[in-house]
N, C-alpha and C. Protein backbone atom coordinates (compact mmCIF):
# COMPACT_ATOMS: atom_id res chain seq x y z
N UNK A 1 -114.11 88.35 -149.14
CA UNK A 1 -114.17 89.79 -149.24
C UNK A 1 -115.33 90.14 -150.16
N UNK A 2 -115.79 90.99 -149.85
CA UNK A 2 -116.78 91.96 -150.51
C UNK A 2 -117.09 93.07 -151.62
N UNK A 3 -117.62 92.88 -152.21
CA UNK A 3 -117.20 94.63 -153.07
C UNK A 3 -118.70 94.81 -152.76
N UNK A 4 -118.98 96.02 -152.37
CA UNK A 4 -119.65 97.09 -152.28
C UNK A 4 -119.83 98.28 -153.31
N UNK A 5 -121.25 98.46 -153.69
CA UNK A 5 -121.71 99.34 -154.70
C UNK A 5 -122.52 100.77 -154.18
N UNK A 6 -121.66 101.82 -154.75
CA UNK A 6 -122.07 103.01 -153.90
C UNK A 6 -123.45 103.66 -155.24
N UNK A 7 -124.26 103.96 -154.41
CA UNK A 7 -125.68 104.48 -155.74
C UNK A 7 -125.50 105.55 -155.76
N UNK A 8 -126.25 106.59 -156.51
CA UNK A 8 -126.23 107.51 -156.93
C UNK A 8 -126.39 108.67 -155.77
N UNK A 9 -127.19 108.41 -154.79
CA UNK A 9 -126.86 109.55 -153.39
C UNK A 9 -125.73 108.89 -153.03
N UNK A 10 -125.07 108.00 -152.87
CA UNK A 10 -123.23 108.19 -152.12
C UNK A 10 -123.60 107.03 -151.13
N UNK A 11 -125.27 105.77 -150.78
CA UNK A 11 -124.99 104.90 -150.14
C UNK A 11 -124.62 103.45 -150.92
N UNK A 12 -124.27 102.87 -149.77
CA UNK A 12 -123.70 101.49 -149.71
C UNK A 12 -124.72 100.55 -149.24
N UNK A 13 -124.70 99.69 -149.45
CA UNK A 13 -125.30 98.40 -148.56
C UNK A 13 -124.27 97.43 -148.19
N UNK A 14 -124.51 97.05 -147.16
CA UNK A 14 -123.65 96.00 -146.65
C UNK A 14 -124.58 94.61 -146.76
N UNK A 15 -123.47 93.46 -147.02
CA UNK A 15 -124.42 92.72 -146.92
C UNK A 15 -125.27 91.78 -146.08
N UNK A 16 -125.89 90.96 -145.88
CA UNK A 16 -126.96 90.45 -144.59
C UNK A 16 -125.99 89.60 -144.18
N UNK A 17 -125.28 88.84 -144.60
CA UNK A 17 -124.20 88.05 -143.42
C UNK A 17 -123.46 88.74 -142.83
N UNK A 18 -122.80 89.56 -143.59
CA UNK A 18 -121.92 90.95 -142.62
C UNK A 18 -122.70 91.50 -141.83
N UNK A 19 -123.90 91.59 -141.87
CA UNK A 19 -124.27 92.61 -140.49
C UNK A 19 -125.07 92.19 -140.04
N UNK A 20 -125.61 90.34 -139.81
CA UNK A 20 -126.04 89.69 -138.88
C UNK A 20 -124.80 89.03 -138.30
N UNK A 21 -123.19 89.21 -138.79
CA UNK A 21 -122.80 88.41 -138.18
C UNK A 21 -122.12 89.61 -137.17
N UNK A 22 -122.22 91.04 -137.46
CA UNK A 22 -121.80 91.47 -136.45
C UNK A 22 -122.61 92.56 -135.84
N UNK A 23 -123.72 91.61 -135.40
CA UNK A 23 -124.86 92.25 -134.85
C UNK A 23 -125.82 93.73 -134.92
N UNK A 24 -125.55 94.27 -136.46
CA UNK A 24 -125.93 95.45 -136.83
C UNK A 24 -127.44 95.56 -137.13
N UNK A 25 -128.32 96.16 -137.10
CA UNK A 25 -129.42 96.34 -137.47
C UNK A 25 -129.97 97.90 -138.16
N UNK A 26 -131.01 97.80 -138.03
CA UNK A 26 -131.76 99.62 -138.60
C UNK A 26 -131.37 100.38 -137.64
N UNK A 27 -129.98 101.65 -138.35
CA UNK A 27 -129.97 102.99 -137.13
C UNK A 27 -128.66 102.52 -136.78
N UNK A 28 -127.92 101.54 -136.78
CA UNK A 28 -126.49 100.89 -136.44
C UNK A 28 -125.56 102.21 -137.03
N UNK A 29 -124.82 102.55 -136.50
CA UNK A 29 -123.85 103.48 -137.06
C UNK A 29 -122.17 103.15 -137.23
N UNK A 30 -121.73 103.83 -138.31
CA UNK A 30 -120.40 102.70 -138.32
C UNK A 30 -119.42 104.74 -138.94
N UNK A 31 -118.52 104.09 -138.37
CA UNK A 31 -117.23 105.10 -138.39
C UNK A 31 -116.69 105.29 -139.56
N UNK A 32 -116.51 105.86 -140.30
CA UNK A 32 -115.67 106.11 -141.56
C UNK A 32 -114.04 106.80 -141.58
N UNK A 33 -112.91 105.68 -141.66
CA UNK A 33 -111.52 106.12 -141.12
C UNK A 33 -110.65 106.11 -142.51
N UNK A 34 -110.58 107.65 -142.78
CA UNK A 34 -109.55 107.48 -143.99
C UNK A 34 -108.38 107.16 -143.50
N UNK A 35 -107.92 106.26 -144.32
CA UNK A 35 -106.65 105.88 -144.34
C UNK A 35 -105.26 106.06 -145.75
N UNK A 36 -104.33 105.85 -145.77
CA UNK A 36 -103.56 106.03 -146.78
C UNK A 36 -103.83 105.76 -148.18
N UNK A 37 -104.14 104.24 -147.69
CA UNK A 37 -104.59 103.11 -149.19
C UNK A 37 -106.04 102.73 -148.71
N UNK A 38 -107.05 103.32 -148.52
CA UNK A 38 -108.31 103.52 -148.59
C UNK A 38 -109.05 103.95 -147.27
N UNK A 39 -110.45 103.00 -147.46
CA UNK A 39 -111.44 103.59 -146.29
C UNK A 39 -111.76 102.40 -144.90
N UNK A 40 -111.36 102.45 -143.89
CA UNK A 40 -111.93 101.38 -142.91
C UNK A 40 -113.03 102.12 -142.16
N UNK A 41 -114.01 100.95 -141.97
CA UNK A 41 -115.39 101.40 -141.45
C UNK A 41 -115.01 100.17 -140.37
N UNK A 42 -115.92 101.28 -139.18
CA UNK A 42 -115.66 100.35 -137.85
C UNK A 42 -116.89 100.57 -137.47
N UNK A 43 -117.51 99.48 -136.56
CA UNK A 43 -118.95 99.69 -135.61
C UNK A 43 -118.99 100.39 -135.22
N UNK A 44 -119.40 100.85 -134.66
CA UNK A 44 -119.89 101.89 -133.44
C UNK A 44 -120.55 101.57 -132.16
N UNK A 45 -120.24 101.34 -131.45
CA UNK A 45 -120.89 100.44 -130.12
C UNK A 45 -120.95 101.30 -129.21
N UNK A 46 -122.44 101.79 -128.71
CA UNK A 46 -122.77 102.78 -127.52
C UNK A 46 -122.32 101.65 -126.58
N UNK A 47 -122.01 102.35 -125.56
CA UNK A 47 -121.91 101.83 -123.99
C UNK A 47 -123.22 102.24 -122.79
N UNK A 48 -124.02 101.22 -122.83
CA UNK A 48 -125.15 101.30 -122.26
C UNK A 48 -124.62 102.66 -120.83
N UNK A 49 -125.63 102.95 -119.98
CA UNK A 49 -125.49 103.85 -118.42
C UNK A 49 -125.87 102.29 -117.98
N UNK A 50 -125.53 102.60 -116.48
CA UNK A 50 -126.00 101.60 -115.74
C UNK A 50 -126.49 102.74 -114.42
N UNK A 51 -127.47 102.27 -114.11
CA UNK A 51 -127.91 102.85 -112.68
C UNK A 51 -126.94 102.14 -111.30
N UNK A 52 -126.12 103.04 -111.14
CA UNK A 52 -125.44 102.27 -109.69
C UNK A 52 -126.03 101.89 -108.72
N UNK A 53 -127.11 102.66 -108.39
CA UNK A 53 -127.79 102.26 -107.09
C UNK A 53 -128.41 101.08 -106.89
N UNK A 54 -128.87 99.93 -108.37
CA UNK A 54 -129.61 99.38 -108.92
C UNK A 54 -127.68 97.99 -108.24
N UNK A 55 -126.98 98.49 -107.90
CA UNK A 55 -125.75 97.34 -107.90
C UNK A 55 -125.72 97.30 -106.18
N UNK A 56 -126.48 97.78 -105.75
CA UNK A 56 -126.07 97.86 -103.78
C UNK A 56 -126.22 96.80 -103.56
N UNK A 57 -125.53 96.23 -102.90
CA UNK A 57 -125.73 95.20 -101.70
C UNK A 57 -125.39 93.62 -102.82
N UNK A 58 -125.05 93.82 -103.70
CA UNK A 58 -124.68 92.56 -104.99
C UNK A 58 -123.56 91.76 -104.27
N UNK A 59 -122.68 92.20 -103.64
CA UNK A 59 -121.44 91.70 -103.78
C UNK A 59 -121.12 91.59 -101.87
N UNK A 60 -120.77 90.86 -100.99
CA UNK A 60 -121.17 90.46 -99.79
C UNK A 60 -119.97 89.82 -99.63
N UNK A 61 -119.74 90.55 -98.35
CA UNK A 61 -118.36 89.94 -97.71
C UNK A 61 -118.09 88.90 -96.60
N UNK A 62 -117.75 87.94 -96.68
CA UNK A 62 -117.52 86.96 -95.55
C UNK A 62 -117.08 87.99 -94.45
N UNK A 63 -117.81 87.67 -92.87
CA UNK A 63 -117.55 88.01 -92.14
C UNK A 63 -115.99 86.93 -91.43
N UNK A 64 -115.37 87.92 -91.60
CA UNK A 64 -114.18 87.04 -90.80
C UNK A 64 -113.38 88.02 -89.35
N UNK A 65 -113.21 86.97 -88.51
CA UNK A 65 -112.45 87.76 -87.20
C UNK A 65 -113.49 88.69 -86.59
N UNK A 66 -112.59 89.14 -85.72
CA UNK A 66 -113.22 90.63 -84.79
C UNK A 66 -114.02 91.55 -85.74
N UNK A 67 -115.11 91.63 -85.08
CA UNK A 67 -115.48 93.33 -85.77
C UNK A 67 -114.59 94.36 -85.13
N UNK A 68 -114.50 95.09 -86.16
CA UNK A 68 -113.78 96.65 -86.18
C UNK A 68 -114.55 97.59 -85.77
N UNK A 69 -114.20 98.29 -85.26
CA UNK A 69 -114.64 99.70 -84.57
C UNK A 69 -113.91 100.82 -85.08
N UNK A 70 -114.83 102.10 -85.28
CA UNK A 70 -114.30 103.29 -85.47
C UNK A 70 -112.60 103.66 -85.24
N UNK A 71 -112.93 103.14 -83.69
CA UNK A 71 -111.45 103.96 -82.68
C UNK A 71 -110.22 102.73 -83.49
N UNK A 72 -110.86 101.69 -84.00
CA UNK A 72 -109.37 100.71 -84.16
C UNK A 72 -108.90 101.49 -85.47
N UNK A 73 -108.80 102.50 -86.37
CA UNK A 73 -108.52 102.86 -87.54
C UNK A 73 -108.24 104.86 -86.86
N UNK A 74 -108.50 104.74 -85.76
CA UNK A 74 -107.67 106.57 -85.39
C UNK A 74 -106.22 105.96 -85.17
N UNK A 75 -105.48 106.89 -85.95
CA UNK A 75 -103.92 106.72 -85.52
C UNK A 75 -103.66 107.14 -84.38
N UNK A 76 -104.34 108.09 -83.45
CA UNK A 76 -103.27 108.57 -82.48
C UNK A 76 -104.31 106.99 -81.05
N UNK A 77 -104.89 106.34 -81.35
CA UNK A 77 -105.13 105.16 -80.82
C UNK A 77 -104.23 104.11 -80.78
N UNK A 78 -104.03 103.95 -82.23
CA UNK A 78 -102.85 102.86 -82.70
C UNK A 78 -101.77 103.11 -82.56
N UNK A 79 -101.07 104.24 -81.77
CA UNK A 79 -99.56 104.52 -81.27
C UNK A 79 -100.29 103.84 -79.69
N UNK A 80 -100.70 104.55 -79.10
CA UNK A 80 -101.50 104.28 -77.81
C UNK A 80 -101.32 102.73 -77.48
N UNK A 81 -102.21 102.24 -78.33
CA UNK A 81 -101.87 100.63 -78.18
C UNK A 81 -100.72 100.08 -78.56
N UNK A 82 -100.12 100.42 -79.12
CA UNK A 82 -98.72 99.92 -79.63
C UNK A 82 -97.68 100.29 -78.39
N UNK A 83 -97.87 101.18 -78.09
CA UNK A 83 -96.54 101.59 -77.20
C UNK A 83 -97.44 100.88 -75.60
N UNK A 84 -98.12 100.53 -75.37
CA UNK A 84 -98.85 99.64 -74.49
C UNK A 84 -98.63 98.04 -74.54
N UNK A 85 -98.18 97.96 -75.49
CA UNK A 85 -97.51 96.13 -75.89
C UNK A 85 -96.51 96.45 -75.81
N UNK A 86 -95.26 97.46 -75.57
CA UNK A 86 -94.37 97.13 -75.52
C UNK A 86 -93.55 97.07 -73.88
N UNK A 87 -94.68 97.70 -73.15
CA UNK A 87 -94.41 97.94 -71.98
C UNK A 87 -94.57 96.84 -71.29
């Protein structure tokens, strides 16, 4: 554990193993959570955007069986054929 020294404007430094070991650098921002019996400071971790369009075509499906057609997914088809197998 650590003790931390607050200066005369109100900052802290953390020290260089603490915040190479949890990947902080210049501009890193960290949360300040009062609590009962003191202060917890948490990271702050943006969540990058991702461009979706940049993900098309990644992920590829085994072709298996019959191809499907439009008409095999209309319901009033699939009574049609059904009551046609039973006849």
């Amino acid at each position: 554990m650590s003790t931390l020294l607050v200066s005369s404007k109100g900052q802290i430094v953390l020290p260089a193993a603490l915040r190479r070991r949890l990947g902080m650098g210049a501009g890193s921002r960290l949360e300040v959570i009062e609590e009962a019996d003191g202060l917890k400071l948490r990271v702050v971790r943006s969540v990058p955007t991702a461009d979706l369009s940049g993900l098309a075509g990644m992920v590829k499906a085994a072709a298996r069986g019959v191809p499907r057609h439009l008409e095999d997914f209309d319901p009033a088809s699939t009574l049609t054929r059904s009551r046609r197998g039973k006849s």
